[in-house]
Protein backbone atom coordinates (compact mmCIF):
# COMPACT_ATOMS: atom_id res chain seq x y z
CA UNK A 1 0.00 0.00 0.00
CA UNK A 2 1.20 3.16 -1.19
CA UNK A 3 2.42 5.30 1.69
CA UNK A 4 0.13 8.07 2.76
CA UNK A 5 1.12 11.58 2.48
CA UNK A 6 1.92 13.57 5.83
CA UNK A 7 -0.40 16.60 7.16
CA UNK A 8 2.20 19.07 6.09
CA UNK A 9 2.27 17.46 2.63
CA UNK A 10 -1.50 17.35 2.37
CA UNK A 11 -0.93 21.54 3.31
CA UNK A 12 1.68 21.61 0.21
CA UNK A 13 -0.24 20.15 -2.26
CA UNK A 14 -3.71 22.20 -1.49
CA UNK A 15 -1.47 25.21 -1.32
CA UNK A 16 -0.46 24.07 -5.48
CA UNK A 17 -3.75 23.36 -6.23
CA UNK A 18 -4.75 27.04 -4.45
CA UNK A 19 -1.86 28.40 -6.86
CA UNK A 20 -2.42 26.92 -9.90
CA UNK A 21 -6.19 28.05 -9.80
CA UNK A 22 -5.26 31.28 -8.56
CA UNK A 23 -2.77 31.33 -12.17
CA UNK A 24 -5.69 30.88 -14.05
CA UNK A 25 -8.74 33.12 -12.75
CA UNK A 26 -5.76 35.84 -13.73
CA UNK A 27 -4.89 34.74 -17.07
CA UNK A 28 -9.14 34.43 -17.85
CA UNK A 29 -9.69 37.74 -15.96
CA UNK A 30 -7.67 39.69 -18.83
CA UNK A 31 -9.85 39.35 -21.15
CA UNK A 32 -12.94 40.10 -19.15
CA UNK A 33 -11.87 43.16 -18.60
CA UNK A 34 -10.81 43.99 -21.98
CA UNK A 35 -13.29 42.24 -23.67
CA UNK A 36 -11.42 39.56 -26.16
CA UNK A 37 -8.10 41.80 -26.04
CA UNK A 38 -5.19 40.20 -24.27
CA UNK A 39 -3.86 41.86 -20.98
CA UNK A 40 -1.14 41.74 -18.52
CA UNK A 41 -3.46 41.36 -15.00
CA UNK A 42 -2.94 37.74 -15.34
CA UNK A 43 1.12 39.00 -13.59
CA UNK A 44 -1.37 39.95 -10.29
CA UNK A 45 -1.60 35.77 -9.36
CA UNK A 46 1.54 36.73 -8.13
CA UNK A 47 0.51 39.28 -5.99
CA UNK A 48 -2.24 36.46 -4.58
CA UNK A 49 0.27 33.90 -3.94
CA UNK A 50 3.04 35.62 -2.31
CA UNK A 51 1.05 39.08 -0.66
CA UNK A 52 -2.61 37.83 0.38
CA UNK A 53 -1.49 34.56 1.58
CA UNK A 54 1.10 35.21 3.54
CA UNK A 55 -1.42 37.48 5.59
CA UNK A 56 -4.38 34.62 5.63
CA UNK A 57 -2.10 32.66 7.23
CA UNK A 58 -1.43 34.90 9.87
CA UNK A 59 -3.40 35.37 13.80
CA UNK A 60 -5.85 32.99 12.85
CA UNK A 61 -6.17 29.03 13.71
CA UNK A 62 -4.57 26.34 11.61
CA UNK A 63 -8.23 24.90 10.92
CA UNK A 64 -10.14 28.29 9.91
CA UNK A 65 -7.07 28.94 8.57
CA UNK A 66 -7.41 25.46 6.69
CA UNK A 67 -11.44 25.75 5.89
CA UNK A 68 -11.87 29.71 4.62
CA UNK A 69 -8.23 29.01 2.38
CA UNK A 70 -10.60 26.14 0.98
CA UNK A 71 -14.05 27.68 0.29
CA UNK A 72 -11.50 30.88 -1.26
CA UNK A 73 -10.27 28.28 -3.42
CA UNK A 74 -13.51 26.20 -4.39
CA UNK A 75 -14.71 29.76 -5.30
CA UNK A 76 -11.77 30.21 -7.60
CA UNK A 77 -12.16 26.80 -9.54
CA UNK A 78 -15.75 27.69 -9.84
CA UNK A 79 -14.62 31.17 -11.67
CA UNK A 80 -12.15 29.18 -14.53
CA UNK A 81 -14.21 26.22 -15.02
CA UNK A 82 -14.37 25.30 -18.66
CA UNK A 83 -16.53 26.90 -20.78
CA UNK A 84 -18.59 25.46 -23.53
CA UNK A 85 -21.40 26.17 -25.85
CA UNK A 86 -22.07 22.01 -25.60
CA UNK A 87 -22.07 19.87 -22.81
CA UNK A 88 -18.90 18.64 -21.76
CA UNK A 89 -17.96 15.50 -19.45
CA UNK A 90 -17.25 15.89 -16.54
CA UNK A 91 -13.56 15.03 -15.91
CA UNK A 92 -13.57 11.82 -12.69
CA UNK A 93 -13.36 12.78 -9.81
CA UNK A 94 -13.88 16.10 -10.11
CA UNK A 95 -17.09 18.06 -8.81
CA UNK A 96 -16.13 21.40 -10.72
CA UNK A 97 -19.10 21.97 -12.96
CA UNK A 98 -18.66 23.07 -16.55
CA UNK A 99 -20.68 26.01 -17.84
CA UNK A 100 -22.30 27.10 -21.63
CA UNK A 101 -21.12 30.51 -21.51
CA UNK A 102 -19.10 33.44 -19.35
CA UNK A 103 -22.49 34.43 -17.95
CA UNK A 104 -24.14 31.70 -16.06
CA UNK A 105 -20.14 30.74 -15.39
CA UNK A 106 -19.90 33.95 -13.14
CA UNK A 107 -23.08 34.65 -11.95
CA UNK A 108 -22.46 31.00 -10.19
CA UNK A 109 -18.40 32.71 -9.04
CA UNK A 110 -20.42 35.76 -7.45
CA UNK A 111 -22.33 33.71 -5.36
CA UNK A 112 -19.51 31.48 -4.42
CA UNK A 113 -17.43 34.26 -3.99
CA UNK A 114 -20.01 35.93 -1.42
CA UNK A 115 -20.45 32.91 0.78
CA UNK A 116 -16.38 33.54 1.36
CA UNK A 117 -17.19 37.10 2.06
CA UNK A 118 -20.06 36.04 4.45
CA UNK A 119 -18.45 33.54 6.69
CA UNK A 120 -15.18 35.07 6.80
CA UNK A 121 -13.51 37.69 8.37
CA UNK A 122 -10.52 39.86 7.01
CA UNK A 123 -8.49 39.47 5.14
CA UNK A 124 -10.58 37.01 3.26
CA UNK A 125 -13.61 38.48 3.25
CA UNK A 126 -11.96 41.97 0.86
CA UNK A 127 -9.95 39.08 -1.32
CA UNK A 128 -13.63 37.90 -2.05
CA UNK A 129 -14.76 40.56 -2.82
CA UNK A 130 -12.36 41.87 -4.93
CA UNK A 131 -13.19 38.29 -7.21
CA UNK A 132 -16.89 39.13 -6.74
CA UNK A 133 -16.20 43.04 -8.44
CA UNK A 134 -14.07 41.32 -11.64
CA UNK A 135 -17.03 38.75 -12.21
CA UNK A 136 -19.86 41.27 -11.90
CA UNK A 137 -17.83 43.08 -14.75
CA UNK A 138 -19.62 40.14 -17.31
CA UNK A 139 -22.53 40.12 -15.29
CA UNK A 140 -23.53 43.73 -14.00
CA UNK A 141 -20.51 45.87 -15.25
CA UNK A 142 -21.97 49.00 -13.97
CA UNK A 143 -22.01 47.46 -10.06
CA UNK A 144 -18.72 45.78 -10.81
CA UNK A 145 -17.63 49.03 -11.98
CA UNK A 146 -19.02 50.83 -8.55
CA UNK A 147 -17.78 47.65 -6.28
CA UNK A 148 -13.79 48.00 -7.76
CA UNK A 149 -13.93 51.66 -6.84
CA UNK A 150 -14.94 50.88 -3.35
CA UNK A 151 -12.74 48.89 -2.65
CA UNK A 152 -9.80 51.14 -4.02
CA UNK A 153 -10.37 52.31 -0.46
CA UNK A 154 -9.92 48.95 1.33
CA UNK A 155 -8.37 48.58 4.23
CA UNK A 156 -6.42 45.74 2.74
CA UNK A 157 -3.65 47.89 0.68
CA UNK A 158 -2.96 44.60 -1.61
CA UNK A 159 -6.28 44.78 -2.45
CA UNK A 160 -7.20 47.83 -2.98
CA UNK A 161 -3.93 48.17 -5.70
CA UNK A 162 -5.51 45.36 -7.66
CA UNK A 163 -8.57 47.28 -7.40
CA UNK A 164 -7.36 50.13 -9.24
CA UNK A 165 -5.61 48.44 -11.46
CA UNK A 166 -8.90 46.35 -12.89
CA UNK A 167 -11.00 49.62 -12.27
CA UNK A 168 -8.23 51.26 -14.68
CA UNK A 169 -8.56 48.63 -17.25
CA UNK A 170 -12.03 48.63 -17.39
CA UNK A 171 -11.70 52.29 -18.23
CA UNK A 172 -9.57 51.92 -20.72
CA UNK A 173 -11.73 49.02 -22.49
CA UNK A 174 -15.22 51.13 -21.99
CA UNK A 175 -13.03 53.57 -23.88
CA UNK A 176 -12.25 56.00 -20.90
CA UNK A 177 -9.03 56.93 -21.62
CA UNK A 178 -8.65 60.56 -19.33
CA UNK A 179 -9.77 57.92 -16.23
CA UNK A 180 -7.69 55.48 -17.49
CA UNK A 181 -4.31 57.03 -17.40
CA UNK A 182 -5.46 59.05 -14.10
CA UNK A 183 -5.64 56.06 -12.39
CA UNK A 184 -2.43 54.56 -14.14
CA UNK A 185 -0.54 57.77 -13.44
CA UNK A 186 -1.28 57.39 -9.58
CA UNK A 187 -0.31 53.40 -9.44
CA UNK A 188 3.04 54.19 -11.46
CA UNK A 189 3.74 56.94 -8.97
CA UNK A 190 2.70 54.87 -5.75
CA UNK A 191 5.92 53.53 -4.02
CA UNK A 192 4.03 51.38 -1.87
CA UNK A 193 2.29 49.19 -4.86
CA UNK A 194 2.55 46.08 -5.19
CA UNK A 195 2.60 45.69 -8.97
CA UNK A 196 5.54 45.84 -11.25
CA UNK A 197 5.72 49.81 -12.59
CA UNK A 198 7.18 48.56 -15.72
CA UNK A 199 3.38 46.75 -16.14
CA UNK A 200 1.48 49.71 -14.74
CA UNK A 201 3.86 52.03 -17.31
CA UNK A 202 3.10 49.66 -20.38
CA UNK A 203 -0.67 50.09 -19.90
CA UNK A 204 -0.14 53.56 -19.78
CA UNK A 205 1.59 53.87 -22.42
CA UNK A 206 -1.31 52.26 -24.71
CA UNK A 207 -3.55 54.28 -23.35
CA UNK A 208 -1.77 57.50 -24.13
CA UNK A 209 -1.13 56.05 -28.22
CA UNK A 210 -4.38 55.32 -28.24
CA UNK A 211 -5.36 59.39 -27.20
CA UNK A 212 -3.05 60.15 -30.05
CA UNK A 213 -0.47 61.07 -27.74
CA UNK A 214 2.67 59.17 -29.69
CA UNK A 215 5.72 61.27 -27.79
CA UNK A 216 3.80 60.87 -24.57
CA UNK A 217 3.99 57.42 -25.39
CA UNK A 218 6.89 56.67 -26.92
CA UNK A 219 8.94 58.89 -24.22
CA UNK A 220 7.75 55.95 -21.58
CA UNK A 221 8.37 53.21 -23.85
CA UNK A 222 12.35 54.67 -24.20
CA UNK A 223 12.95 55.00 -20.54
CA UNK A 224 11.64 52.03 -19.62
CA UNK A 225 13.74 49.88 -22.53
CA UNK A 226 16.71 52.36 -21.82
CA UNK A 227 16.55 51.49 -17.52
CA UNK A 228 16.02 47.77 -18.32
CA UNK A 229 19.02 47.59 -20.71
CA UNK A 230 21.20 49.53 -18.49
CA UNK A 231 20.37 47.49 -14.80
CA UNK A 232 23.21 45.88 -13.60
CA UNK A 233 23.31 43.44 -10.58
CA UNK A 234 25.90 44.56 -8.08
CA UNK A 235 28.38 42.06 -9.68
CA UNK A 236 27.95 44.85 -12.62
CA UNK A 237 25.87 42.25 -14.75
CA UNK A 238 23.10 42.97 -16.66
CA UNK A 239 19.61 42.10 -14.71
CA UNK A 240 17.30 40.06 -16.84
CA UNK A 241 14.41 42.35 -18.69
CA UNK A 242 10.79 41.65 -17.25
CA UNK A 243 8.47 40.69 -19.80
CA UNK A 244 7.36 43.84 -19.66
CA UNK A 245 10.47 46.20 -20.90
CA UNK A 246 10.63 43.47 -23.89
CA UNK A 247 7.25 44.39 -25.10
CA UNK A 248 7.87 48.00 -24.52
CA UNK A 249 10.94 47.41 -26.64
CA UNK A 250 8.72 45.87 -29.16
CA UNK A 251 5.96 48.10 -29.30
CA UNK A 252 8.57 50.87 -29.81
CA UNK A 253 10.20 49.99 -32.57
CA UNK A 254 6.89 50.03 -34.22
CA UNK A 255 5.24 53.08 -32.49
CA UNK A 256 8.93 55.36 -33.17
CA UNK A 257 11.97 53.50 -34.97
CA UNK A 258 14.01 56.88 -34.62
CA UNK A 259 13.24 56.81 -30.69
CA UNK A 260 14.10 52.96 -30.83
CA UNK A 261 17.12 53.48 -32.45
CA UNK A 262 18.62 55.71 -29.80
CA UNK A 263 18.55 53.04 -27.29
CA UNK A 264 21.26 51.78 -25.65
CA UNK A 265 22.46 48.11 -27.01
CA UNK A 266 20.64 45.23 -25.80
CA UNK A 267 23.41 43.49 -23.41
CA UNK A 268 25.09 40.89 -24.26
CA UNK A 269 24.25 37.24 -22.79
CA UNK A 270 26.62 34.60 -22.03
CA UNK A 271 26.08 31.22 -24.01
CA UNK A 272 27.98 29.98 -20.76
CA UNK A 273 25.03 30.64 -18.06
CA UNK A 274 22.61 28.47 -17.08
């Protein structure tokens, strides 16, 4: 008989599963809040993994602890279950249901999302609702709209950054560009968030080309290709870019090739390292 796995292994592998459906809600919640268009929020999972967790697991008992980590988590599967305009079998052992389109697939989230937000306290109860704001966005956009910028005031700073972030995105895909790069121009100026400027700066950035504003665009493009190219590590290597400054990069080469071709050179990488 196989041996069985120990109590802190059982922990491990619901904190993976926790992860891994965490990964996806973010890389599905891109395009609900830019319609079909492809986004960068999907970077926030880690953000969930690494900032909300390590305060759920803190003051509170190993077994609430244990049972509001997996209702949170139930409520997240629900949210990325598959969707499909025919009926799809259900994979064994499994009990996530399978939905016929975004809709019904997140009106079911909200309401697993609130029975988080009703049974338990902070901090779980604003990470809840936070989920319950994005899927209202498919289902009620105008009260997903007004729930993101409440809780841009929650007490829970991690939270409220994502907030604004969303809230900012769903400007920019209803088309609200002024609010859009307001709200960008505060996060990128923020020294206490919690997401990576170069991502806040390359949404702003769109948002400014797509206001016509090329220079105003293409100046942040340069300076954030031009900082990533010229980080060194304190061994005087060169840091490796973020995903991020390699888009910029790309999207300025096509926005301004004269801008692009004042860069600095892209470093040089050693066949050597692993």
């Amino acid at each position: 008989m196989a041996p069985q796995p120990t109590k802190r292994r059982q922990r491990e592998l619901k904190h993976d599963r926790f992860r891994d459906s965490t990964m996806t809600f973010f890389a599905r919640l891109g395009d609900r809040l830019e319609g079909k268009g492809r986004t960068i929020l999907y970077l926030l999972a880690g953000l969930i993994l690494f900032g909300v967790l390590a305060s759920l697991w803190s003051g509170r008992s190993a077994r609430q602890r244990a049972v509001a980590e997996t209702a949170l988590g139930r409520a997240i599967e629900i949210s990325t279950a598959q969707v499909s305009a025919s009926p799809q079998t259900q994979t064994p052992g499994s009990n996530t249901p399978t939905f016929t389109n975004e809709r019904e697939r997140s009106e079911r989230a909200v309401k697993e999302f609130q029975e988080v937000a009703a049974k338990y306290p902070a901090p779980y109860r604003e990470t809840a609702q936070y989920f319950i704001a994005t899927n209202l966005l498919v289902t009620d956009r105008a009260r997903g709209l007004s729930e993101l910028e409440r809780l841009t005031k929650a007490g829970d700073n991690n939270v409220a950054i994502m907030s604004k972030f969303a809230l900012a995105q769903a400007r920019e895909a209803d088309g609200q560009y002024d609010a859009a790069a307001a709200i960008y121009r505060e996060l990128s100026a923020n020294t206490q968030t919690t997401i990576p400027v170069d991502t806040i700066n390359l949404r702003l950035a769109a948002v400014y080309e797509k206001q016509g504003k090329r220079n105003e665009a293409a100046d942040i493009l340069f300076r954030m290709v031009e900082a990533a190219r010229k980080a060194r590590d304190k061994d005087g290597k060169p840091l490796t870019q973020s995903a991020a400054a390699r888009d910029a990069a790309q999207k300025l080469e096509t926005l301004d090739p004269a801008r692009y071709a004042q860069l600095p050179p892209e470093p040089a990488t050693n066949p050597l390292a692993l």
